[in-house]
Protein backbone atom coordinates (compact mmCIF):
# COMPACT_ATOMS: atom_id res chain seq x y z
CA UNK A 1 -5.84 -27.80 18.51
CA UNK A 2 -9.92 -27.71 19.35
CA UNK A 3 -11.53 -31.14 18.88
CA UNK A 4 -13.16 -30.90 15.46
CA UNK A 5 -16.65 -30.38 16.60
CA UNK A 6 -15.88 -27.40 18.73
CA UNK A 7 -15.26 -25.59 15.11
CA UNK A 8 -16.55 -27.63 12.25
CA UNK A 9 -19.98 -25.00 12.55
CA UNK A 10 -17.92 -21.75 12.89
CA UNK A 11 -18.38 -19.22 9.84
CA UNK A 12 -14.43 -18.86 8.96
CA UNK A 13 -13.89 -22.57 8.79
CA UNK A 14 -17.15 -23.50 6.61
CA UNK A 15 -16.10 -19.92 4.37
CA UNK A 16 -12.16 -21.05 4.08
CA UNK A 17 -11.80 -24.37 5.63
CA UNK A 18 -9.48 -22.60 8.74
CA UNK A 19 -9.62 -22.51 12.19
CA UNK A 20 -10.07 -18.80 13.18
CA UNK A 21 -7.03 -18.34 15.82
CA UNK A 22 -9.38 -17.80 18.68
CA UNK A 23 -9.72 -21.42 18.72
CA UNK A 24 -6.44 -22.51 18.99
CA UNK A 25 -5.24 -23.27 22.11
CA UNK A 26 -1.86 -21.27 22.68
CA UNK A 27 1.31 -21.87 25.17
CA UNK A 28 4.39 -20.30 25.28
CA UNK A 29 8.01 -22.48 24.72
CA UNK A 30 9.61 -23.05 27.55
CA UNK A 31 11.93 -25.64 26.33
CA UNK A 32 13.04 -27.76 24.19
CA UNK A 33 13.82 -31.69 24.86
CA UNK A 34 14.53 -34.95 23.85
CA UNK A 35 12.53 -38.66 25.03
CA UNK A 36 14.83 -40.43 27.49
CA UNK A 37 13.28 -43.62 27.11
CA UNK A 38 14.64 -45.36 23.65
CA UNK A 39 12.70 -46.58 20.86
CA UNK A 40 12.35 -49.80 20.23
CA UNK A 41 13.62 -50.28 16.14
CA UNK A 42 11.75 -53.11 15.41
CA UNK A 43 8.31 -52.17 16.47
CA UNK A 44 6.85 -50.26 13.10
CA UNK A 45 4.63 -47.80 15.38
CA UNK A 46 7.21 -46.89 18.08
CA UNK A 47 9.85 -46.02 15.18
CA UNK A 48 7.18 -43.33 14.18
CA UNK A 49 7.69 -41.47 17.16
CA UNK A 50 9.20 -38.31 17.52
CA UNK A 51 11.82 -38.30 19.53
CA UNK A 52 12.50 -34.55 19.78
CA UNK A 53 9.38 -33.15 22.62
CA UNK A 54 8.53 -29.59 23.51
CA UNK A 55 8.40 -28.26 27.08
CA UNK A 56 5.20 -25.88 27.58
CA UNK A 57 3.64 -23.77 29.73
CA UNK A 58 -0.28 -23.17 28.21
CA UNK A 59 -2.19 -19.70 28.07
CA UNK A 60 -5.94 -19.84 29.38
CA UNK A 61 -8.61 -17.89 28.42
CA UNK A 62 -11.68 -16.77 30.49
CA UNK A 63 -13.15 -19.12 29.11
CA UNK A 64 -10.67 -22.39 29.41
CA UNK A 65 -10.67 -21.16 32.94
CA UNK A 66 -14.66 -21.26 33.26
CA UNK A 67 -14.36 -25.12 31.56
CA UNK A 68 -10.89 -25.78 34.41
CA UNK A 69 -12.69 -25.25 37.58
CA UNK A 70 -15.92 -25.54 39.45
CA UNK A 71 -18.88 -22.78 39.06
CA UNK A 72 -17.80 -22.37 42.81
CA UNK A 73 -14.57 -21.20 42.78
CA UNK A 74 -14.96 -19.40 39.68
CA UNK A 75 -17.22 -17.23 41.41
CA UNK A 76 -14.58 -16.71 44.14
CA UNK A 77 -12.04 -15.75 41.69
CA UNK A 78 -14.09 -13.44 39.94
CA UNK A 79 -14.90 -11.26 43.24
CA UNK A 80 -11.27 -11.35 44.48
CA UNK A 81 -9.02 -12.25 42.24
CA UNK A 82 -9.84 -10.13 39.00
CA UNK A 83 -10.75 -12.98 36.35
CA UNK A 84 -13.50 -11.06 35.22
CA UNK A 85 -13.57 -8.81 31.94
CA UNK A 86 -10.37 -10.36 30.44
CA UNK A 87 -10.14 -9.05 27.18
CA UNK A 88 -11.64 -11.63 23.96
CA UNK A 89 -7.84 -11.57 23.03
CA UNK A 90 -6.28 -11.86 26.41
CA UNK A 91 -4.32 -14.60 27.72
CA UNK A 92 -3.04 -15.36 30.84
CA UNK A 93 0.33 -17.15 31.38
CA UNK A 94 -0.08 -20.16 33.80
CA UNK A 95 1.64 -22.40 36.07
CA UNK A 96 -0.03 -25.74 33.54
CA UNK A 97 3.16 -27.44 32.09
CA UNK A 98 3.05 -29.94 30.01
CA UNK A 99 5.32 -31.74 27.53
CA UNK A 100 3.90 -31.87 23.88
CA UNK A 101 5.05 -33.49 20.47
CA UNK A 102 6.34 -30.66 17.93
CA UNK A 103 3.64 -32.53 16.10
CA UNK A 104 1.05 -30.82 17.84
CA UNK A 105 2.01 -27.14 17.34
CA UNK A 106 0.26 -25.68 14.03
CA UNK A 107 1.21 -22.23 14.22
CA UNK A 108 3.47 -19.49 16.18
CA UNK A 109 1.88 -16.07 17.33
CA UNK A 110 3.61 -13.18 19.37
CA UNK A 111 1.03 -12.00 22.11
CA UNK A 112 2.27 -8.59 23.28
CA UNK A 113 3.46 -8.03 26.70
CA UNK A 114 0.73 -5.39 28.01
CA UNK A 115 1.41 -3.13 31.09
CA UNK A 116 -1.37 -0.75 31.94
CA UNK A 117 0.00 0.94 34.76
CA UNK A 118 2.00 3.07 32.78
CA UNK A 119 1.80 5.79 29.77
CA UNK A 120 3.74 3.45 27.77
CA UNK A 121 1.60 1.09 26.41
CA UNK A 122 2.23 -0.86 23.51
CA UNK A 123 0.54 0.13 20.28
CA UNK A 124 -1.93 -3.25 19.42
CA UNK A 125 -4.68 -3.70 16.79
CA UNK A 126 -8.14 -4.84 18.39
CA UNK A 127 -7.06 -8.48 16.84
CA UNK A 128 -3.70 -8.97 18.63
CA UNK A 129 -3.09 -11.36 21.05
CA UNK A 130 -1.58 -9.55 24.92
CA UNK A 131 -0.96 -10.85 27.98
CA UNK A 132 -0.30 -8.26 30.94
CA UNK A 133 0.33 -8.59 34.43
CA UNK A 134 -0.16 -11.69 36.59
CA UNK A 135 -0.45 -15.73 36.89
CA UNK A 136 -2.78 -18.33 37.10
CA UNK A 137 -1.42 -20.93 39.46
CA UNK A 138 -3.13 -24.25 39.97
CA UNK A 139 -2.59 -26.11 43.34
CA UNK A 140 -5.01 -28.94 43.81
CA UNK A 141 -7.50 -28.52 41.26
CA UNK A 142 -7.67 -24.95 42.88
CA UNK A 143 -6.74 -21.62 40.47
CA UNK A 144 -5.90 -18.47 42.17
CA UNK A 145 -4.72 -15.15 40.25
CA UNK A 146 -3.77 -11.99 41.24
CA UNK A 147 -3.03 -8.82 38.99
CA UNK A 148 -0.22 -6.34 39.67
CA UNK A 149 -1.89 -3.24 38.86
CA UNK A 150 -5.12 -1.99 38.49
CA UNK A 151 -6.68 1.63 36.54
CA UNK A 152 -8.84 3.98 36.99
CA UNK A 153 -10.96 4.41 40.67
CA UNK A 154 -12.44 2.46 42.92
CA UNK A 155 -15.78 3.42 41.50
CA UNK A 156 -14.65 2.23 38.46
CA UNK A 157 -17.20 0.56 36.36
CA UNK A 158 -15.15 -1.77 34.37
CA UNK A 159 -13.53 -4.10 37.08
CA UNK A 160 -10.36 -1.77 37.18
CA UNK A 161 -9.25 -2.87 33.69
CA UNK A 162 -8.77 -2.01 30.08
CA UNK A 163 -9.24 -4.07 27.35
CA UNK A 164 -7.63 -2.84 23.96
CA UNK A 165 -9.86 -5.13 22.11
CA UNK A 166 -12.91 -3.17 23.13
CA UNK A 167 -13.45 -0.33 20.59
CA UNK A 168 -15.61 1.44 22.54
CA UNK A 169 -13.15 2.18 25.31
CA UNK A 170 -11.23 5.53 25.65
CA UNK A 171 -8.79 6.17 28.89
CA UNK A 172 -7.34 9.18 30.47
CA UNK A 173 -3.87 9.72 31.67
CA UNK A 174 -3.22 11.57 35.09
CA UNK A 175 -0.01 13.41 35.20
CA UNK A 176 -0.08 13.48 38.86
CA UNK A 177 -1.09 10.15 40.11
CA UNK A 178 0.15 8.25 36.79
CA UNK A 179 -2.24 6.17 36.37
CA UNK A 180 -4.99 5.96 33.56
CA UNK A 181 -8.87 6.24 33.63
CA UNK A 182 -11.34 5.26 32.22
CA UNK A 183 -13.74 8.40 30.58
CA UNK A 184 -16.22 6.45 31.09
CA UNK A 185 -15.75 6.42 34.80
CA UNK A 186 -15.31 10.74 34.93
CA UNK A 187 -17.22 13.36 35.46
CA UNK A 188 -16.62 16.40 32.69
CA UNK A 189 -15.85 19.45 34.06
CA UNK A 190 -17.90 22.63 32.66
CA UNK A 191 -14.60 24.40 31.96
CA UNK A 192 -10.81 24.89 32.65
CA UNK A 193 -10.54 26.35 36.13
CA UNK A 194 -6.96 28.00 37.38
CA UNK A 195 -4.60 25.20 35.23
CA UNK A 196 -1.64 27.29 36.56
CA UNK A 197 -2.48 26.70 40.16
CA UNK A 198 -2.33 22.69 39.58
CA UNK A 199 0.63 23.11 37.11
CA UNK A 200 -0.59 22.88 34.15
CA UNK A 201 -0.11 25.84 32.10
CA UNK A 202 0.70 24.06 29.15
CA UNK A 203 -3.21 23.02 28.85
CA UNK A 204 -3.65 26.45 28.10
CA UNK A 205 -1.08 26.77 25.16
CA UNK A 206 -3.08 27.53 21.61
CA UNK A 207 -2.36 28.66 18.16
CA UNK A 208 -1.55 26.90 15.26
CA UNK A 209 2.17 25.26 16.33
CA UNK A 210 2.11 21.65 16.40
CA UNK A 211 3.78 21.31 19.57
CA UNK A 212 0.75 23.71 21.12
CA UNK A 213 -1.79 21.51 19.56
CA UNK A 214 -0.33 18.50 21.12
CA UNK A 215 -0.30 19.33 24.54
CA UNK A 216 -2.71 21.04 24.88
CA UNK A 217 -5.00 18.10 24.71
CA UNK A 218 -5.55 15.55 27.29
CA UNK A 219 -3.41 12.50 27.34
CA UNK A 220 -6.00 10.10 25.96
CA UNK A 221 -5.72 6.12 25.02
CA UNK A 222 -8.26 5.63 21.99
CA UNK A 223 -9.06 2.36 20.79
CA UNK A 224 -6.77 1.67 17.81
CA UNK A 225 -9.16 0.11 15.20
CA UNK A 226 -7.75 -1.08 11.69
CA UNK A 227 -5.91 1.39 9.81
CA UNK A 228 -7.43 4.32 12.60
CA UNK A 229 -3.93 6.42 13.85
CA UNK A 230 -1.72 5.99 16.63
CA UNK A 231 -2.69 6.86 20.09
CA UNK A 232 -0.31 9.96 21.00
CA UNK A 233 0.33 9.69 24.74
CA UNK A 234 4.12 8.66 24.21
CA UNK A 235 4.92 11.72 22.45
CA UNK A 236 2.56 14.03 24.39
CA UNK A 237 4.58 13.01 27.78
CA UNK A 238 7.44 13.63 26.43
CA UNK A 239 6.69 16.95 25.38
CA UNK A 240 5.34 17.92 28.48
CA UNK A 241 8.47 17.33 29.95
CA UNK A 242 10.23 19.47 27.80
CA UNK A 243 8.10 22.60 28.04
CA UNK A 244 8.70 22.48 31.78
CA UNK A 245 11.81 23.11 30.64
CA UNK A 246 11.47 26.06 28.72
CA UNK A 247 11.38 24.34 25.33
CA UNK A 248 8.24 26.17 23.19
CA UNK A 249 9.21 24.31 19.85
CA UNK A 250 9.35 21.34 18.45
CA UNK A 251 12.29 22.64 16.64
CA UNK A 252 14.43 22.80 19.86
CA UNK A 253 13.70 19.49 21.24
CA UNK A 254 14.66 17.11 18.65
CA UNK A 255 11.67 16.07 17.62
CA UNK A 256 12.52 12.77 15.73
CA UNK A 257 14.47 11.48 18.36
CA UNK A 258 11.50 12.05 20.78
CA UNK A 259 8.98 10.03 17.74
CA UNK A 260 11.99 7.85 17.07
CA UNK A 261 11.90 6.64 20.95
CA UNK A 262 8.20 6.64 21.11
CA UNK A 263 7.37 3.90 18.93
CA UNK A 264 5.08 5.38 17.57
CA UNK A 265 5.58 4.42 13.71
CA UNK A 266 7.88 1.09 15.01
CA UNK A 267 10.59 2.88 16.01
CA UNK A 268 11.20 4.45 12.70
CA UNK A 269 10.75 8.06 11.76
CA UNK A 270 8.95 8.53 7.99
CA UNK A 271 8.86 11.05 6.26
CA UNK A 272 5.80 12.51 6.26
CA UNK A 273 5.49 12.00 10.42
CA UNK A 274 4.36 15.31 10.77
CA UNK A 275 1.13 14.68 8.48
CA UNK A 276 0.09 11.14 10.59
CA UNK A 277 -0.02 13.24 13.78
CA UNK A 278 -2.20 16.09 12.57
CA UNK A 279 -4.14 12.88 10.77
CA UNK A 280 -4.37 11.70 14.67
CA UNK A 281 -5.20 14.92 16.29
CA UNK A 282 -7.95 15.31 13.79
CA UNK A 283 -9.18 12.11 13.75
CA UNK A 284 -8.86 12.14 17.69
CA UNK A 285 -11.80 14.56 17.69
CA UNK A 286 -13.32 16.84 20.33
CA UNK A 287 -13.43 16.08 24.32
CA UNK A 288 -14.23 17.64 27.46
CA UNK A 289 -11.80 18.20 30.09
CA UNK A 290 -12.52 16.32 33.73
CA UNK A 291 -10.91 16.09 36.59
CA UNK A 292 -8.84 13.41 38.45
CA UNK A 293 -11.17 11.85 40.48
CA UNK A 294 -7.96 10.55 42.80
CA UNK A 295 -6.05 13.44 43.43
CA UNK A 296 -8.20 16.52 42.54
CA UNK A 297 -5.30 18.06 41.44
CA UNK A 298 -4.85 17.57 37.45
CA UNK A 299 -7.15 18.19 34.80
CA UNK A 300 -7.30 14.65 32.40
């Protein structure tokens, strides 16, 4: 935990005398130990010591990385290595392992594994913890860190990643290239031009079915504030896939097996599924269509 005086002026802990978790300092278990050395009985201090100790590796921040290292290299790593815009809630796994007391650890959170390479990302609130791809290793005083993937072009105006805690923030999903970009980063196009020549007749599927509706659309990642719907993209790919196959209703491609393995409501199925998604295709609003700035060859 902090020192004291890094939080004693913060708002949460003068309103309810807690540490907002932003300020904790967070590692993830690697393993757990005991002290070889023994404890010496007799002395009244020594006997006080734990003897059980916890193996860790620690999560940085942008920030704890900023206070690690010289203005320097941070510069370095920002141009090459992709440090910059890490998301508020992001943290990235190290190579810093220490052992701890079990004294020290306050609390347990789950940051989610994050992967934005693909159309299956995981479902997060703007306040959840994530760590996605990559390591900061530390030889010498010296931090490097490289990122497996990266979205959108390389005119991209938001260093090539996307941060769920950003509200503001809407992607696009290219069927073609798989790979998400940001709208941001696209130019709309005035209208749909020959869909069936790039293979996507589906785009032009209307009427009132539910399975029309949700194709139709593009595959879009909204920002997921509290109590706002699901994103849709799991369930729209999926459907795509089966009208290529000749399927035209959701009746005939067992449609709670296909929310079921979405995970879109947690792996469970309720009841009234069918109302949340119209809730999310309302609430998802209007857009314009643009197209892939990569390959040229899908509408998004």
């Amino acid at each position: 935990m902090p020192p004291r005086h890094e939080y004693e002026h913060d708002r949460t802990f003068k309103q309810t005398g807690t540490i907002p978790g932003d300020l904790y300092w967070q590692a993830r278990v690697v393993k757990l130990g005991e002290r070889k050395e023994d404890v010496d009985s007799d002395n009244e201090e020594a006997a006080d010591v734990p003897k059980a100790v916890v193996v860790i590796d620690w999560y940085y921040t942008y920030y704890d990385i900023i206070a690690k290292i010289d203005r320097r290299t941070v510069k370095s790593c920002i141009f090459i290595r992709g440090i910059s815009n890490l998301g508020h809630r992001e943290r990235v796994l190290s190579t810093h392992r220490q052992v701890v007391s079990p004294q020290v650890i306050c609390d347990v959170s789950h940051p989610k594994s994050f992967d934005d390479t693909t159309s299956s990302m995981p479902l997060m609130e703007p306040d959840d913890y994530f760590i996605r791809q990559g390591t900061l290793s530390w030889q010498g005083g010296a931090a490097t860190f490289e990122r497996n993937g990266k979205i959108c072009h390389e005119n991209c105006t938001q260093s090539g990643v996307y941060d769920p805690s950003d509200t503001t923030s809407e992607l696009r999903w290219c069927v073609t290239c798989d790979k998400w970009f940001h709208s941001c980063c696209l130019q709309e196009e005035p209208d749909l031009e020959s869909p069936g020549d790039l293979g996507q007749l589906y785009l032009l599927e209307d009427g009132f079915d539910l399975l029309a509706r949700i194709i139709s659309r593009p595959i879009r990642r909204l920002s997921r504030e509290h109590d706002a719907p699901l994103s849709l993209e799991k369930i729209q790919t999926h459907l795509i896939r089966e009208w290529k196959t000749g399927v035209t209703s959701l009746e005939d491609c067992e449609i709670d097996t296909v929310v079921e393995d979405s995970d879109v409501f947690g792996g469970e199925v309720p009841d009234d599924w069918e109302a949340l998604i119209e809730t999310s295709l309302e609430l998802m609003g209007e857009w314009k269509w643009t197209r892939c700035p990569s390959c040229q060859s899908s509408y998004i």
